[in-house]
Protein backbone atom coordinates (compact mmCIF):
# COMPACT_ATOMS: atom_id res chain seq x y z
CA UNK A 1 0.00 0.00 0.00
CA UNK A 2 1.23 3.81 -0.83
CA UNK A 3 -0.41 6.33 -0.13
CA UNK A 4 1.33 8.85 -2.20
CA UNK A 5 -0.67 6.57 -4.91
CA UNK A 6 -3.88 6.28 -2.33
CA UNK A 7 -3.71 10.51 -2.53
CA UNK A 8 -3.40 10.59 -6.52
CA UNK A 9 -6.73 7.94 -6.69
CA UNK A 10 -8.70 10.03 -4.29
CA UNK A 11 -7.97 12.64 -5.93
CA UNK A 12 -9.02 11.21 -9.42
CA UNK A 13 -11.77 9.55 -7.90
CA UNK A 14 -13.36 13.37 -7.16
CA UNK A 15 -12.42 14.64 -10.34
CA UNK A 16 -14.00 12.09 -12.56
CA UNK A 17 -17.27 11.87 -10.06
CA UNK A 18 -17.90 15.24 -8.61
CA UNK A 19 -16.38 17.73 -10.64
CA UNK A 20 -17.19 16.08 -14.18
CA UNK A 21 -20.99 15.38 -13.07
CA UNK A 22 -20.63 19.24 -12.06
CA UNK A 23 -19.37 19.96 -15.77
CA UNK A 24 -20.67 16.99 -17.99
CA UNK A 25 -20.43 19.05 -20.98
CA UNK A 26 -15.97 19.44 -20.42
CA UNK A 27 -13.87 16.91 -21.26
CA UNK A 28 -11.06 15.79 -19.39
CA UNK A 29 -7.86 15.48 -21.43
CA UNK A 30 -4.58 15.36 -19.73
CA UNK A 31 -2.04 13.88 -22.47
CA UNK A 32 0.80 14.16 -19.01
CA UNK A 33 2.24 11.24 -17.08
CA UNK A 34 3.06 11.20 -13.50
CA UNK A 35 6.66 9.18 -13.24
CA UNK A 36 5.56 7.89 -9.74
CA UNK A 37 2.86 6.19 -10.48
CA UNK A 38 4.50 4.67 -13.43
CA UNK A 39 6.95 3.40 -11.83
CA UNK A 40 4.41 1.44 -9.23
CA UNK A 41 3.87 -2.13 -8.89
CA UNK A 42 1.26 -3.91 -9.51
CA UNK A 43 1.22 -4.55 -5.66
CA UNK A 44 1.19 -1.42 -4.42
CA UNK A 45 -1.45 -0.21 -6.98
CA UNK A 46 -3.98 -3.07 -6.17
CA UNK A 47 -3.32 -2.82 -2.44
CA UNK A 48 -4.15 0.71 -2.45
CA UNK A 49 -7.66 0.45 -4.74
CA UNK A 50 -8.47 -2.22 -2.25
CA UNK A 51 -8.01 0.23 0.46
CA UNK A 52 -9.96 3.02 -0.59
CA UNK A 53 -12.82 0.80 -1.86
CA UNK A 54 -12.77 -0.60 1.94
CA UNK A 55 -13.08 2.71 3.29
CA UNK A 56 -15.79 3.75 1.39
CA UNK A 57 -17.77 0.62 1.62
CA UNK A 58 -17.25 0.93 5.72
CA UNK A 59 -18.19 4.65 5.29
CA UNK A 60 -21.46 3.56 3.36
CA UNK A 61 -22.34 0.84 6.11
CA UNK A 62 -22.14 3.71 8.48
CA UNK A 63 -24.24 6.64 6.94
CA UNK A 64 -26.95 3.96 5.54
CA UNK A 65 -27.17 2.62 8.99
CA UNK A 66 -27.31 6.49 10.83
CA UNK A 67 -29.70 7.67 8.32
CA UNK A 68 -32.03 4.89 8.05
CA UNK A 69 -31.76 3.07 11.34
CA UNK A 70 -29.53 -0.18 12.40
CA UNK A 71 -32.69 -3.18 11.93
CA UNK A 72 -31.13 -6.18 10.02
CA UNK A 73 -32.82 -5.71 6.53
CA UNK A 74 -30.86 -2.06 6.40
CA UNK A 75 -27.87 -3.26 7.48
CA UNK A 76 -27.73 -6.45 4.84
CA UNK A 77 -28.97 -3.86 2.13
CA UNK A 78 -26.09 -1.34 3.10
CA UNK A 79 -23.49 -4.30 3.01
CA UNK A 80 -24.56 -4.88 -0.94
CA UNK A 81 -24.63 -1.18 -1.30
CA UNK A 82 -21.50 -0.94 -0.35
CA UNK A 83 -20.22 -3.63 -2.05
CA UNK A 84 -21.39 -2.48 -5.25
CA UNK A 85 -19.83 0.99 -4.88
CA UNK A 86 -16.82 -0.91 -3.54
CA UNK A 87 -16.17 -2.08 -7.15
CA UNK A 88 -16.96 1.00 -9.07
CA UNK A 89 -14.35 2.80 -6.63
CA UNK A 90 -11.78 0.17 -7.12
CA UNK A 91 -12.17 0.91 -11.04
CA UNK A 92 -11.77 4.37 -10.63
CA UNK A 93 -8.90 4.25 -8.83
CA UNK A 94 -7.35 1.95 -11.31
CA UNK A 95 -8.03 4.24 -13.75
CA UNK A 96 -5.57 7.03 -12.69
CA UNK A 97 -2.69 4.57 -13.26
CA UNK A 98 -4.43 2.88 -16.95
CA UNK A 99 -4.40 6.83 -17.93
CA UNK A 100 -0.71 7.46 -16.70
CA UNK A 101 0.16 4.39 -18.24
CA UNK A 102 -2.02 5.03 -21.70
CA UNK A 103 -0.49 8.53 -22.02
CA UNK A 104 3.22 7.19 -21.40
CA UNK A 105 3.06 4.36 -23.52
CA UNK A 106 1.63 6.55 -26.29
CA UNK A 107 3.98 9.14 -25.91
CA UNK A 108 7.02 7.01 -25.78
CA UNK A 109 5.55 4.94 -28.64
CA UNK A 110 5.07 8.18 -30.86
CA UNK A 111 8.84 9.33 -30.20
CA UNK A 112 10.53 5.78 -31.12
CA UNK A 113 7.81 5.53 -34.09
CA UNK A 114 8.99 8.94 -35.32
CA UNK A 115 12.57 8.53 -34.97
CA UNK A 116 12.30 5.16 -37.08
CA UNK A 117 10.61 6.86 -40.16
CA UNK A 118 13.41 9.29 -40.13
CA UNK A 119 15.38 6.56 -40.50
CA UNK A 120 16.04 4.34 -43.73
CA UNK A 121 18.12 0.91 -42.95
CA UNK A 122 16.49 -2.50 -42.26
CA UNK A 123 17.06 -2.43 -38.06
CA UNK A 124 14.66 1.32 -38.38
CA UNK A 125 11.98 -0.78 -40.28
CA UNK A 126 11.78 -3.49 -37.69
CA UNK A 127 11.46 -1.04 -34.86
CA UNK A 128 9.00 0.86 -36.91
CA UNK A 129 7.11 -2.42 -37.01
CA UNK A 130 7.07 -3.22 -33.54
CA UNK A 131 5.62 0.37 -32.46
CA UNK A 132 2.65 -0.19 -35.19
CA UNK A 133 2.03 -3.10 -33.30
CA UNK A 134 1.92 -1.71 -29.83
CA UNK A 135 -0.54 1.17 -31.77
CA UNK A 136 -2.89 -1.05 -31.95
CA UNK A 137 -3.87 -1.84 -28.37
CA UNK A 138 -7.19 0.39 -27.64
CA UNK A 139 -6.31 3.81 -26.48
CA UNK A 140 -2.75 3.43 -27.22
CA UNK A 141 -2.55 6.50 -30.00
CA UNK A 142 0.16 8.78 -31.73
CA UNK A 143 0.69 11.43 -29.04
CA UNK A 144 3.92 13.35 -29.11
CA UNK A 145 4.48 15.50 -26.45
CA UNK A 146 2.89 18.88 -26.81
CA UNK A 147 6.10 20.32 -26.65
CA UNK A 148 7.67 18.94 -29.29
CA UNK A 149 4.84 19.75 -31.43
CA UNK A 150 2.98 17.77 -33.98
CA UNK A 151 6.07 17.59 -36.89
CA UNK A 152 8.57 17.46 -34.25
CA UNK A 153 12.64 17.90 -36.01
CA UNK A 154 15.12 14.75 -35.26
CA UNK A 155 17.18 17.69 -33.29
CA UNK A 156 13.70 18.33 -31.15
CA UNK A 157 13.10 14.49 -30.74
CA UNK A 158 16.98 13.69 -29.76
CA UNK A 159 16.60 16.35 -27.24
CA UNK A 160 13.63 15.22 -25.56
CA UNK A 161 15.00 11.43 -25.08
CA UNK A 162 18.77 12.81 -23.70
CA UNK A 163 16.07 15.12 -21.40
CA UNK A 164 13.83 12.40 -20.43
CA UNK A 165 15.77 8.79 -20.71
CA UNK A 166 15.03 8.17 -16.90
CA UNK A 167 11.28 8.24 -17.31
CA UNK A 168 12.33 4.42 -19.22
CA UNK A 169 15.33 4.09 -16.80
CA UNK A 170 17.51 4.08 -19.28
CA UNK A 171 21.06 3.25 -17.97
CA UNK A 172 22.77 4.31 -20.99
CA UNK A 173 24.11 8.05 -22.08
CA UNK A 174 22.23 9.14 -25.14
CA UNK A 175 23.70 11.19 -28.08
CA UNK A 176 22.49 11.74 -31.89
CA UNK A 177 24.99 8.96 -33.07
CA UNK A 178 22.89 6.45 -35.27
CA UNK A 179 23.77 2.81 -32.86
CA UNK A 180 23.42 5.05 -29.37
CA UNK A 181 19.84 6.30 -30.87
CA UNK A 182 19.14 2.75 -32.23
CA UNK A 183 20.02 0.91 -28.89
CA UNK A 184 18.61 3.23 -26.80
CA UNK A 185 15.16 2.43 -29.23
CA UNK A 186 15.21 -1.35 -28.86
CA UNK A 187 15.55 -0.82 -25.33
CA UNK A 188 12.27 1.45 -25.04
CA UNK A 189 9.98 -1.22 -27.50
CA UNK A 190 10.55 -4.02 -24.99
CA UNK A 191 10.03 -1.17 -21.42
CA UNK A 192 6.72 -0.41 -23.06
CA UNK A 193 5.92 -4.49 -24.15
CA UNK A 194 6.75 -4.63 -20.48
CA UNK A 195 4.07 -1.48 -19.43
CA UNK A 196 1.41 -2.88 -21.44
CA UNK A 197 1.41 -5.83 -19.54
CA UNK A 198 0.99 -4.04 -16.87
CA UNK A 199 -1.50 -2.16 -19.01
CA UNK A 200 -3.42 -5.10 -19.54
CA UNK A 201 -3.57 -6.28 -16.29
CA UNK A 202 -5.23 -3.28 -14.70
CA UNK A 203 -7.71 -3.12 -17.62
CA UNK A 204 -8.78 -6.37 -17.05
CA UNK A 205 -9.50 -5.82 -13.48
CA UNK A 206 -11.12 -2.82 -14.45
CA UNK A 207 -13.91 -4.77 -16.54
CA UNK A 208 -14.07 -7.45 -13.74
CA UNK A 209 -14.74 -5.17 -10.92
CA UNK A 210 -17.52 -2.24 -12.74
CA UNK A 211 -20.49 -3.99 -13.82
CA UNK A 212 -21.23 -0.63 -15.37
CA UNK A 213 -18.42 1.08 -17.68
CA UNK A 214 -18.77 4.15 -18.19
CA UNK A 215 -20.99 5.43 -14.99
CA UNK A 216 -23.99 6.41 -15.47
CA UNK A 217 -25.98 8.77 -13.36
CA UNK A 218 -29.49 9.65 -13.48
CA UNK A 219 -31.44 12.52 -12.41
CA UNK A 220 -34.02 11.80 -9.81
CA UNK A 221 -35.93 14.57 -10.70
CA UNK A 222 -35.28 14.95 -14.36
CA UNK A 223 -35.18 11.95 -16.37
CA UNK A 224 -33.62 13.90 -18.91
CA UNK A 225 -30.71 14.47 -17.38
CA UNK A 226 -28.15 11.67 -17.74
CA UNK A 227 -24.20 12.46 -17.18
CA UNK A 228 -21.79 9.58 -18.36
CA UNK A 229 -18.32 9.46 -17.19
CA UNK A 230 -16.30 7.26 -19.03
CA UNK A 231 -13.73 5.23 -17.06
């Protein structure tokens, strides 16, 4: 458990319930990564979704049972309330790491993609290969970094990875020299097979744990008015 990850899914959590059902008509785009939380285990992130979706179930047992009284019928029905909501929370919170994760695997994906088609021997053509096929996981989408702009120069795109060769841990120096650029690219394909592993994973216990993807949330009074919140 970690709560510097706990604070970044509570945090989501209220952003993607309370202030997007606030403002249904914005959408939230953040094409940014947060290092930390890329660099999590699977343990810690798991651990901690499982810890905020216990504290909000126990908070639900509580206010149910204040609010409506503590007979054995309410407390059963606040139990599967609570369970319920225990699952949608433990999606949401897995879904500030899948969008860390979706933003740096497209970003890092985009640069090594880029750098191979301004490249012209046989080794370039593989690695181009390999990053099409990592482009086609859902959500996984050219995204350079803003930046570097949407035609970004090799000069711009050397720069960046020299800048930003930790974010892979990358042990190596980096320089414009074509076998430092070309190792340093084989060794960022297989860190982002790795991620997307990873990827998948959390996905997958994403789709297990919310019955209902996106949210929805109905009016009471208007019928109307539906908000959807993708997750």
């Amino acid at each position: 458990m970690n709560f510097y990850i706990i604070n970044i899914m509570i945090k989501h959590i209220v952003l993607r319930i309370v202030l997007l059902s606030a403002f249904a008509k914005k959408k939230y785009i953040d094409k940014t990564y947060n290092i930390r939380l890329i660099n999590a285990n699977e343990n810690e992130i798991i651990k901690s979704a499982l810890f905020i979706a216990i504290i909000f179930g126990i908070i639900t047992i509580l206010l149910v049972s204040y609010i409506k009284g503590s007979n054995i019928n309410i407390i059963v029905a606040s139990i599967l309330l609570s369970i319920g909501l225990g699952q949608q929370f433990i999606a949401l919170a897995i879904d500030a790491l899948v969008i860390n994760l979706n933003n740096f695997i497209s970003i890092w994906n985009s640069i090594i993609y880029t750098l191979a088609r301004m490249r012209h021997n046989d080794e370039w053509r593989y690695i181009e290969n390999e990053c099409s096929k990592i482009f086609i996981y859902p959500h996984i989408i050219y995204s350079l970094p803003t930046d570097l702009g949407v035609k970004a120069s090799l000069t711009k795109l050397v720069g960046y990875v020299i800048e930003k060769k930790n974010d892979i841990n990358y042990p190596h120096k980096v320089d414009d020299t074509e076998q430092s650029l070309l190792s340093f690219a084989e060794y960022t394909v297989e860190y982002l097979r790795e991620k997307l592993v990873l990827y998948d994973y959390l996905t997958n216990i994403q789709q297990r744990t919310s019955n209902v993807n996106p949210i929805i949330f109905h009016s009471n009074r208007n019928s109307d008015m539906v908000i959807i919140i993708k997750t």
